[in-house]
Every structure is written in C-alpha cells, then in structure tokens.
N, C-alpha and C. Protein backbone atom coordinates (compact mmCIF):
# COMPACT_ATOMS: atom_id res chain seq x y z
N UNK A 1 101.37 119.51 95.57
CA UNK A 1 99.99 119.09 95.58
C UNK A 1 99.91 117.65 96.08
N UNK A 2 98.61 117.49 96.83
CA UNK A 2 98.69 115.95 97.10
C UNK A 2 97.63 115.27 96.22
N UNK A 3 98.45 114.07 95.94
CA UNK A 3 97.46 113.11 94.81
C UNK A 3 96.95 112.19 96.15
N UNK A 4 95.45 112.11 95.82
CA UNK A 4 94.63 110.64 96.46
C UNK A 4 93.91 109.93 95.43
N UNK A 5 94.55 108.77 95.38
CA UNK A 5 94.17 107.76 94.47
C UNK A 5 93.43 106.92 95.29
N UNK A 6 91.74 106.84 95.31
CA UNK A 6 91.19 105.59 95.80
C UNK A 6 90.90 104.52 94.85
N UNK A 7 90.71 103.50 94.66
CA UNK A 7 90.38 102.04 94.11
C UNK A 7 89.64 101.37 94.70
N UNK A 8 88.01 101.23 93.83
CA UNK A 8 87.09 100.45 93.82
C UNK A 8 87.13 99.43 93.21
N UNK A 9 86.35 98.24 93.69
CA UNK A 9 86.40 96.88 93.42
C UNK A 9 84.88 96.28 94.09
N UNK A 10 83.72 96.28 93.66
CA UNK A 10 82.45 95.95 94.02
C UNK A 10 81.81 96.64 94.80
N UNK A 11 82.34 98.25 94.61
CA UNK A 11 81.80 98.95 95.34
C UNK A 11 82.40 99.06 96.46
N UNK A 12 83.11 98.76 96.86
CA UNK A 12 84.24 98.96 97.68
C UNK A 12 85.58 99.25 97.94
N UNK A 13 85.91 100.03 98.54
CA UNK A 13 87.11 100.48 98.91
C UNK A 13 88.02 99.16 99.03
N UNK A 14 89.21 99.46 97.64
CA UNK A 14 90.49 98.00 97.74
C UNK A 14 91.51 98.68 98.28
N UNK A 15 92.05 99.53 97.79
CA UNK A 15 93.15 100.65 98.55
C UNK A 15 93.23 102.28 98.14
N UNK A 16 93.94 102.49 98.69
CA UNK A 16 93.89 104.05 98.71
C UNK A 16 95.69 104.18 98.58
N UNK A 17 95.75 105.83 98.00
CA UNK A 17 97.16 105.93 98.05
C UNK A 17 97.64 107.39 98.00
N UNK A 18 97.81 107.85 98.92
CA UNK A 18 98.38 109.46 99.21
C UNK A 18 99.71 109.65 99.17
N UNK A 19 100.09 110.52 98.29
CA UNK A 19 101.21 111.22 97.79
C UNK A 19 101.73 112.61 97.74
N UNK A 20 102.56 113.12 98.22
CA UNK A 20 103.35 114.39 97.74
C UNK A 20 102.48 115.72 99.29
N UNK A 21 103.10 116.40 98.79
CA UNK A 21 102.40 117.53 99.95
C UNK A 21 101.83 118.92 99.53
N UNK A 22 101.15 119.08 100.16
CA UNK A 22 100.09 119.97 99.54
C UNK A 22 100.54 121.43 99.14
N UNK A 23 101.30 121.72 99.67
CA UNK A 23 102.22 123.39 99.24
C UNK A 23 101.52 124.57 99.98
N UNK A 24 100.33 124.58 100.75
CA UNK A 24 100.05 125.31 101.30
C UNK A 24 100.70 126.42 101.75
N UNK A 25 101.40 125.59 102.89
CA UNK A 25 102.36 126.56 103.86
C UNK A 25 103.81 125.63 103.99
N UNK A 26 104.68 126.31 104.55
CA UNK A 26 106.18 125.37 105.11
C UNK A 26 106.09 124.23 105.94
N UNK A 27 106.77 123.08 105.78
CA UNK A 27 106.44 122.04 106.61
C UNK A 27 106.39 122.91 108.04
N UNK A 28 105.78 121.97 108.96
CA UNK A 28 105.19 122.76 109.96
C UNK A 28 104.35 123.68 110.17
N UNK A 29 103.63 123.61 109.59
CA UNK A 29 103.16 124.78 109.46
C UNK A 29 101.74 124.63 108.61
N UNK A 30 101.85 123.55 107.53
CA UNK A 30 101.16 123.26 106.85
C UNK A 30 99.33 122.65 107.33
N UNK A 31 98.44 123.45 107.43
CA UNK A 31 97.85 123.03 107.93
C UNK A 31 96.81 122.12 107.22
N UNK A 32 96.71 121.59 105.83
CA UNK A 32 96.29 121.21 104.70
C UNK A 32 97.37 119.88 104.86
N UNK A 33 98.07 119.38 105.44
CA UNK A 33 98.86 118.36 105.22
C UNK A 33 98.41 117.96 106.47
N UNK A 34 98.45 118.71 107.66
CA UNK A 34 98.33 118.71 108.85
C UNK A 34 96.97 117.43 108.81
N UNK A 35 95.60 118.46 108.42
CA UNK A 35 94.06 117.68 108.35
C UNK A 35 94.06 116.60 107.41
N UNK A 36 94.81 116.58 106.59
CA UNK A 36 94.68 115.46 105.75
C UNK A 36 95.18 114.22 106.36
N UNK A 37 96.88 114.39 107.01
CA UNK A 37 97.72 113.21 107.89
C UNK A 37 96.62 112.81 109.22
N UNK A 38 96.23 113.78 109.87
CA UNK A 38 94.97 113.36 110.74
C UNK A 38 93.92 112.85 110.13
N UNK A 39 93.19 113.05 109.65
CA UNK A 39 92.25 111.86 108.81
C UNK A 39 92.49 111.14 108.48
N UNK A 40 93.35 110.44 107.91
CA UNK A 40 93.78 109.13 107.18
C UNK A 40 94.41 108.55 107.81
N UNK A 41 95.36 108.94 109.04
CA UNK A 41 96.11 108.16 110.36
C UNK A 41 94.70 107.64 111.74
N UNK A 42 93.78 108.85 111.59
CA UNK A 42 93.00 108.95 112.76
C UNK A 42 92.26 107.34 112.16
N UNK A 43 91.87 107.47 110.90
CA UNK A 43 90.77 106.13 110.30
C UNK A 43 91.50 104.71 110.20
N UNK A 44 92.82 104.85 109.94
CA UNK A 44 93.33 103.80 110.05
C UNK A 44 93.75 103.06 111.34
N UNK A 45 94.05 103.93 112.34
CA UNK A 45 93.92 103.83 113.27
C UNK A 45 93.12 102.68 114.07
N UNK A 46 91.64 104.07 113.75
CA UNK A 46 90.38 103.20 114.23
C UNK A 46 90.48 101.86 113.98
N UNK A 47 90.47 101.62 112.41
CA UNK A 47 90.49 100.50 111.61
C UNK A 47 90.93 98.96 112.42
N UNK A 48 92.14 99.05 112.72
CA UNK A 48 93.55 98.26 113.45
C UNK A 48 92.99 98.34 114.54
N UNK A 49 92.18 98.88 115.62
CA UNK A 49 91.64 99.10 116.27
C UNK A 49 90.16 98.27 116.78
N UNK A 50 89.44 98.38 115.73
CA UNK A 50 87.85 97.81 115.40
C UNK A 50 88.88 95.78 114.84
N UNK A 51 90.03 96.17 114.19
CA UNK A 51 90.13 94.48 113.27
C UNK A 51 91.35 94.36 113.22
N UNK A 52 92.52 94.14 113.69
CA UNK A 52 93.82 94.49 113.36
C UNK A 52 94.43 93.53 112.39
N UNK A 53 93.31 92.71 111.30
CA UNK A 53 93.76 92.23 110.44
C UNK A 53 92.84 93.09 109.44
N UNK A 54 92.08 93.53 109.51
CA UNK A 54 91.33 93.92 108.22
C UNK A 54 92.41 94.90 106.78
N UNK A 55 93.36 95.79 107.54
CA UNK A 55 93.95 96.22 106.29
C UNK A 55 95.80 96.26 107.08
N UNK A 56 96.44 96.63 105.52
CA UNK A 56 97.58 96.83 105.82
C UNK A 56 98.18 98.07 105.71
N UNK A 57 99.21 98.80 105.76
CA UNK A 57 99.72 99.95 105.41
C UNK A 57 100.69 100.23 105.43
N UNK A 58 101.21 101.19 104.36
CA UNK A 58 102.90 101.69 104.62
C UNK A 58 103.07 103.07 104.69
N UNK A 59 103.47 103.86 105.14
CA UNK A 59 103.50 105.51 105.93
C UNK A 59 104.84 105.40 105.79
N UNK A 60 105.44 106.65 104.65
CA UNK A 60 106.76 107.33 105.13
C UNK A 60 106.05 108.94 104.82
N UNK A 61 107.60 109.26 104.46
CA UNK A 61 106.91 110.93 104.36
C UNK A 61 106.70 110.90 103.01
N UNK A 62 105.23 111.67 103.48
CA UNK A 62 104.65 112.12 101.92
C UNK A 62 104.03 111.07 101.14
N UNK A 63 103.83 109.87 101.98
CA UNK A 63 103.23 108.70 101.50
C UNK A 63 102.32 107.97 102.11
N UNK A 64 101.14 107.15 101.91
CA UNK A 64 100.39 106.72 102.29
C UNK A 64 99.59 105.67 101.90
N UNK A 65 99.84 104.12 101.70
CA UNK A 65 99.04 103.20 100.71
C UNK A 65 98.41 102.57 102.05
N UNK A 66 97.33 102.31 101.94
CA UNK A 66 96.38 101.24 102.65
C UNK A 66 95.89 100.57 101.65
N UNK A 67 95.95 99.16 102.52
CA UNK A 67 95.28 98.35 101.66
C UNK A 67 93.90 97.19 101.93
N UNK A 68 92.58 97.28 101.96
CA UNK A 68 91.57 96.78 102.75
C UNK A 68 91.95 95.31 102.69
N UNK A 69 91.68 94.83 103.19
CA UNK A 69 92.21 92.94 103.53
C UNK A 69 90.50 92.65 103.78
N UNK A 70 89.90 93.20 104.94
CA UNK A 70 88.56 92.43 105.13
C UNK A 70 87.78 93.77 105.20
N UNK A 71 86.26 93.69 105.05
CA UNK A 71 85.08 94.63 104.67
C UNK A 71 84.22 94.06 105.83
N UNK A 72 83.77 94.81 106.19
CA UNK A 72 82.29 94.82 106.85
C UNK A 72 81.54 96.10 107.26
N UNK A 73 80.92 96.32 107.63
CA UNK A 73 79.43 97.73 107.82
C UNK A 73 80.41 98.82 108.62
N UNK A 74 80.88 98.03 109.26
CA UNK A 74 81.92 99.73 110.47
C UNK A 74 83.13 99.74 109.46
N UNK A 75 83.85 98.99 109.24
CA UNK A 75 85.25 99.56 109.01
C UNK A 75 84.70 100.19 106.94
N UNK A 76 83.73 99.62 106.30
CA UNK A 76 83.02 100.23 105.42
C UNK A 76 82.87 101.41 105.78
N UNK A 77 82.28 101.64 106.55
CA UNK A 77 81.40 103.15 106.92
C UNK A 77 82.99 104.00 107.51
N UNK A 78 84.06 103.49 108.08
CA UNK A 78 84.57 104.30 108.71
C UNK A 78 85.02 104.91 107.24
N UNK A 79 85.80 103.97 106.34
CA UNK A 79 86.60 104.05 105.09
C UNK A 79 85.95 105.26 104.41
N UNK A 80 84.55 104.91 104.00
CA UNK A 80 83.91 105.65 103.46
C UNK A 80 83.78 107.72 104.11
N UNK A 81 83.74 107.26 105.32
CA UNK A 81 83.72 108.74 105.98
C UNK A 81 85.01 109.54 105.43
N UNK A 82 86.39 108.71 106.10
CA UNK A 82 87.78 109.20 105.41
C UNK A 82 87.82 110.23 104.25
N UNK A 83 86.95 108.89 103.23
CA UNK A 83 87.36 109.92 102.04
C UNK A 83 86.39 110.86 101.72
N UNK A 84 84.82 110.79 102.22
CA UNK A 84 83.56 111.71 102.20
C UNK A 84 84.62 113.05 102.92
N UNK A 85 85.56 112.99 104.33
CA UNK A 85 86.27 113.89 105.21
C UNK A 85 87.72 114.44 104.20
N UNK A 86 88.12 113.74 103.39
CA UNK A 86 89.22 114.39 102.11
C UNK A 86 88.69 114.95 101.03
N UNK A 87 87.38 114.47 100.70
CA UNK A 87 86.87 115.46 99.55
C UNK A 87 85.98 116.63 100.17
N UNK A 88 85.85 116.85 101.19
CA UNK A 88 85.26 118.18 101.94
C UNK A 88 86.74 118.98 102.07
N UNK A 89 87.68 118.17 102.74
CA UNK A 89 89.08 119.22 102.66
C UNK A 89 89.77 119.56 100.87
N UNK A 90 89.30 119.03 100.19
CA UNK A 90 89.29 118.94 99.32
C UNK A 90 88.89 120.38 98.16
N UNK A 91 87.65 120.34 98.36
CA UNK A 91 86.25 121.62 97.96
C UNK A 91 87.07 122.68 98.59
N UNK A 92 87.86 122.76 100.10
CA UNK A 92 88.18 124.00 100.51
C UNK A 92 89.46 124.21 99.71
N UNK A 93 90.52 123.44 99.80
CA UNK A 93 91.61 123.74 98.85
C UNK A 93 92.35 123.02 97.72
N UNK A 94 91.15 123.36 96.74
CA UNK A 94 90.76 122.90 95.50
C UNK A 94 92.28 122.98 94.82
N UNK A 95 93.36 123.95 94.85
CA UNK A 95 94.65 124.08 94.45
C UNK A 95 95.82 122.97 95.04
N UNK A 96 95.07 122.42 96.65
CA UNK A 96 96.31 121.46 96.90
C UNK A 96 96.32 120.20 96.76
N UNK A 97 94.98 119.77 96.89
CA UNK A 97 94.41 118.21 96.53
C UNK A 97 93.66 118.00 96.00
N UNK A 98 94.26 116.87 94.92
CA UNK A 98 93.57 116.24 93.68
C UNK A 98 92.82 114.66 94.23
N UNK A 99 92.21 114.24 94.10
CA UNK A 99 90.96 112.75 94.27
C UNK A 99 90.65 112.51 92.69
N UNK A 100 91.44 111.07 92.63
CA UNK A 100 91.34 110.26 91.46
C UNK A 100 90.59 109.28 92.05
N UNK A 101 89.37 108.73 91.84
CA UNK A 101 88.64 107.70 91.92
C UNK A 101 88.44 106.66 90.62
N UNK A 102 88.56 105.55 90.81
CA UNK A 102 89.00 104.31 89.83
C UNK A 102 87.98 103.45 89.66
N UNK A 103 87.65 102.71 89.41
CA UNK A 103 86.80 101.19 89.57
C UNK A 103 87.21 100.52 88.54
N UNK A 104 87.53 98.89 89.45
CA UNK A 104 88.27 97.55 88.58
C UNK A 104 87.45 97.03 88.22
C-alpha cells in the first residue's frame, strides 16, 4: 500500500511524503504506482520549472519527500491540484492508497 502523508502549516502545503507501493499489479506493470509516480514527478517537475528554488526533494524507490521552500498562487494551485489528482486516484483504489492529512 502506498502511504501519502501531506503537512499543513497556514493552510499550506509544507511537505509531502510518499511511501511503499501500491500492490496492485507486479512492478511493471503496476499501473496505480505508474499514475501516482506521474503525478507527483509531473508537479514537481512543473514546480523546478515555474521556481527552481521554491522546493526541494528526494526520490528513491518507493519514496518521495518534497519539501515547499517558497509559496505563491501557481506553484499553490499546482501543489494543490497534485494532491486534489491523488485523492481522485485514491476514491478509485481505495485498497492501495492511504492520504494522511496533518496541520501544525
């Protein structure tokens, strides 16, 4: 199963942290690991992209911490889509991923 831990802090996204793999199907194959690694690579992406100081990150396998450094209206709105786009994959496979939401 994959754990997503987001962390609020004034209403805002401080970091996020994806763990473990979803069990769907066999690596390769997995297409629930597949949409999830594309969403959260595709936004961070953007992110580094739009500010290449605004956040940081560390990616191995099966792992995923971002961490927001600077806020504003786009990289807000992108952040926000991410995880609005993991809790829709989410609703579909309610057995592989769990969303823990926090506030400090």
């Amino acid at each position: 199963m994959v754990k997503v831990k987001v962390l609020y802090q004034d209403n805002l996204v401080k970091n996020l942290v994806v763990t473990g793999h979803s069990g769907y199907e066999v690596v390769g194959k997995d297409i629930v690991c597949a949409a999830l690694s594309s969403i959260c690579i595709t936004t961070v992406n953007g992110i580094l992209r739009i500010d290449k100081d605004a956040l940081i990150y560390d990616e191995k396998e099966g792992f995923l911490k971002i961490e927001v450094l600077k806020h504003d209206l786009v990289i807000d709105s992108l952040l926000t889509n991410m995880i609005d786009l993991v809790s829709e994959l989410r609703s579909n496979y309610p057995k592989n991923i769990v969303i823990n939401k926090e506030v400090l």
